[in-house]
C-alpha atoms as a PDB file:
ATOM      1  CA  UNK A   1      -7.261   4.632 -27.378  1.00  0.00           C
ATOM      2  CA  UNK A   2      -3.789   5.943 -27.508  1.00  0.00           C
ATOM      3  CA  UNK A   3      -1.157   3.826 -26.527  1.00  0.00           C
ATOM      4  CA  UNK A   4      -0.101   5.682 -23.345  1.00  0.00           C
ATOM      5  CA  UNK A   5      -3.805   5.183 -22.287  1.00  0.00           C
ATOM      6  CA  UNK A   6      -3.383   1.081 -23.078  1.00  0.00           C
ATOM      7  CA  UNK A   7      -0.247   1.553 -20.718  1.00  0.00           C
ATOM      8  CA  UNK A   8      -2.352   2.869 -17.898  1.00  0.00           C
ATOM      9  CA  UNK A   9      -5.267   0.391 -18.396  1.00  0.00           C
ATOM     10  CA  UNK A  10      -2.456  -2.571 -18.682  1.00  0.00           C
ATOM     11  CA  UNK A  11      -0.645  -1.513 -15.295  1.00  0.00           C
ATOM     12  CA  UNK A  12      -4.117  -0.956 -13.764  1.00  0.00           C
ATOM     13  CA  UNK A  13      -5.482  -4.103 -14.755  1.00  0.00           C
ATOM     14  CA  UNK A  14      -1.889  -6.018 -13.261  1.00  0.00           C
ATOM     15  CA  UNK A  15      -1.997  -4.572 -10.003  1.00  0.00           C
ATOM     16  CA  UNK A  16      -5.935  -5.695  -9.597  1.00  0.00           C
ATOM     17  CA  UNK A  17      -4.898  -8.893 -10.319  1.00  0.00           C
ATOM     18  CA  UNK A  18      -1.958  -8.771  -7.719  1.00  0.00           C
ATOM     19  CA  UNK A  19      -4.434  -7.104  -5.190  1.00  0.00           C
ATOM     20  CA  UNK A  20      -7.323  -8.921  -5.350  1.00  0.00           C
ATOM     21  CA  UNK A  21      -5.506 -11.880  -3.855  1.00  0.00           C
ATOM     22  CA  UNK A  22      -4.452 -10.201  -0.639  1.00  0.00           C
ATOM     23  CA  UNK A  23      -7.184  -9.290   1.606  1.00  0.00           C
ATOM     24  CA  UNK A  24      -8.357  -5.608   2.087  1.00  0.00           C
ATOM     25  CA  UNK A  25      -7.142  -5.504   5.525  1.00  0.00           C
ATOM     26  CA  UNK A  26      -3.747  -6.443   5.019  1.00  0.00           C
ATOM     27  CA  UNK A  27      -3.249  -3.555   3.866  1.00  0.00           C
ATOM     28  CA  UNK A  28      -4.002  -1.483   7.229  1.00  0.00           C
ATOM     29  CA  UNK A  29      -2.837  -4.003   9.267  1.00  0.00           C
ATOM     30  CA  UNK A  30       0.753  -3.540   7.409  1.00  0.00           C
ATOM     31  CA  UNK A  31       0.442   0.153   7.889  1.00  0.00           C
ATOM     32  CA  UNK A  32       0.283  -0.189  11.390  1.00  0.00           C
ATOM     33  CA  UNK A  33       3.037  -2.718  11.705  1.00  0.00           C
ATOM     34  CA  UNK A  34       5.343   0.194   9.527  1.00  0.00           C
ATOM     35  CA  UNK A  35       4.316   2.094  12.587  1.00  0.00           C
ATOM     36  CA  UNK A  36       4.804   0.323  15.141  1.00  0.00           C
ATOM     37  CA  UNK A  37       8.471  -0.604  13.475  1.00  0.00           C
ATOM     38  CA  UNK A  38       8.950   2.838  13.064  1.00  0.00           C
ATOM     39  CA  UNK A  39       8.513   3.812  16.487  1.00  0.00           C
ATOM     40  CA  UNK A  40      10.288   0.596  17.588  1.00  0.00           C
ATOM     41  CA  UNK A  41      13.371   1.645  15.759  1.00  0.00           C
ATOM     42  CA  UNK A  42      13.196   5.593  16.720  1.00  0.00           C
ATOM     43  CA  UNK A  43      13.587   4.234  20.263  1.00  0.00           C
ATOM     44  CA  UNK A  44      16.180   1.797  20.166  1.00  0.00           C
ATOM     45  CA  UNK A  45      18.134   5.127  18.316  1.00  0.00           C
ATOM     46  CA  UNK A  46      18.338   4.320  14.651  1.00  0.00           C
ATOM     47  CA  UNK A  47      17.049   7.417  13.897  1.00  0.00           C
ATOM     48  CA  UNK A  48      17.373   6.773   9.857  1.00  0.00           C
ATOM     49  CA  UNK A  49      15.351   3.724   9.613  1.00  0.00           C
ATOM     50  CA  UNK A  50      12.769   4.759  11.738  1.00  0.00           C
ATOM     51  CA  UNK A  51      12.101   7.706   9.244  1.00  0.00           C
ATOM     52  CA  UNK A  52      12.430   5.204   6.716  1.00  0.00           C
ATOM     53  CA  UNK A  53       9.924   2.754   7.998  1.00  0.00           C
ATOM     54  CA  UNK A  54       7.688   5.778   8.930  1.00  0.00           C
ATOM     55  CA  UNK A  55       7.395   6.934   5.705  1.00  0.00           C
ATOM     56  CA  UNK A  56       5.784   3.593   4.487  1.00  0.00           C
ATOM     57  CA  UNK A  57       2.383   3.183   6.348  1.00  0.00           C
ATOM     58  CA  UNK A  58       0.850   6.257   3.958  1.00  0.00           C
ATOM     59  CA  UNK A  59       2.112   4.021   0.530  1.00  0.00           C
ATOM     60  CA  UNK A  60      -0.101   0.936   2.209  1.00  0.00           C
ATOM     61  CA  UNK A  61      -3.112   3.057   3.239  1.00  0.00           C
ATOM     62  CA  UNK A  62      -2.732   4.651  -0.080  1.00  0.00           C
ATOM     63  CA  UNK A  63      -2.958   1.167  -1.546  1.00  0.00           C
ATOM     64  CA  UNK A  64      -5.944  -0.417   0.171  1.00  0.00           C
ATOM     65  CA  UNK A  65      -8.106   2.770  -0.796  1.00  0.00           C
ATOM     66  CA  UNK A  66      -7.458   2.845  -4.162  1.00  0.00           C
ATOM     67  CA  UNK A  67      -8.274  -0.829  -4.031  1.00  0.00           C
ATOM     68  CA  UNK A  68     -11.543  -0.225  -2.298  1.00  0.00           C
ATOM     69  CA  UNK A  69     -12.321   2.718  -4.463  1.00  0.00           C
ATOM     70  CA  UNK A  70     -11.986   1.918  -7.234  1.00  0.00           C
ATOM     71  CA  UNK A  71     -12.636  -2.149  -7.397  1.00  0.00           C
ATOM     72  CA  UNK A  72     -14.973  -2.602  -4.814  1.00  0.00           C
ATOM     73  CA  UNK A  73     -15.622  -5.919  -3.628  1.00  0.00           C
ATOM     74  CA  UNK A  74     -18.582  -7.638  -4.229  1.00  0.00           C
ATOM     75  CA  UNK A  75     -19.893  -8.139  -1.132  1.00  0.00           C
END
């Protein structure tokens, strides 16, 4: 294995280890909180973070599929 490849495999293996303590559906749930944040902050007229905070609920849904993809639990 080259040693970019034992990178990948390293950083893969650390964030299973980081993720497999949080539950699967913390993950969705904090997507729609980034939402609902979003949308909370677009009406009180702070346009900027609003588009910030919207931009975050595809990085968590992102997240909890490649979790579920590609360590599935065992259940």
């Amino acid at each position: 294995m080259t040693d970019s490849q034992t990178t990948a495999v390293d950083a893969q293996q650390s964030f299973f280890r980081l993720t497999d303590t949080i539950p699967e559906e913390t993950w969705y749930w904090a997507a729609v909180g980034s939402i609902a944040i979003s949308a909370t902050l677009k009406l009180a007229g702070k346009d900027d973070w609003a588009i910030f905070g919207g931009q975050w609920p595809p990085t968590f849904l992102l997240f909890g599929l490649y979790h579920r993809l590609l360590q599935p639990s065992p259940s």
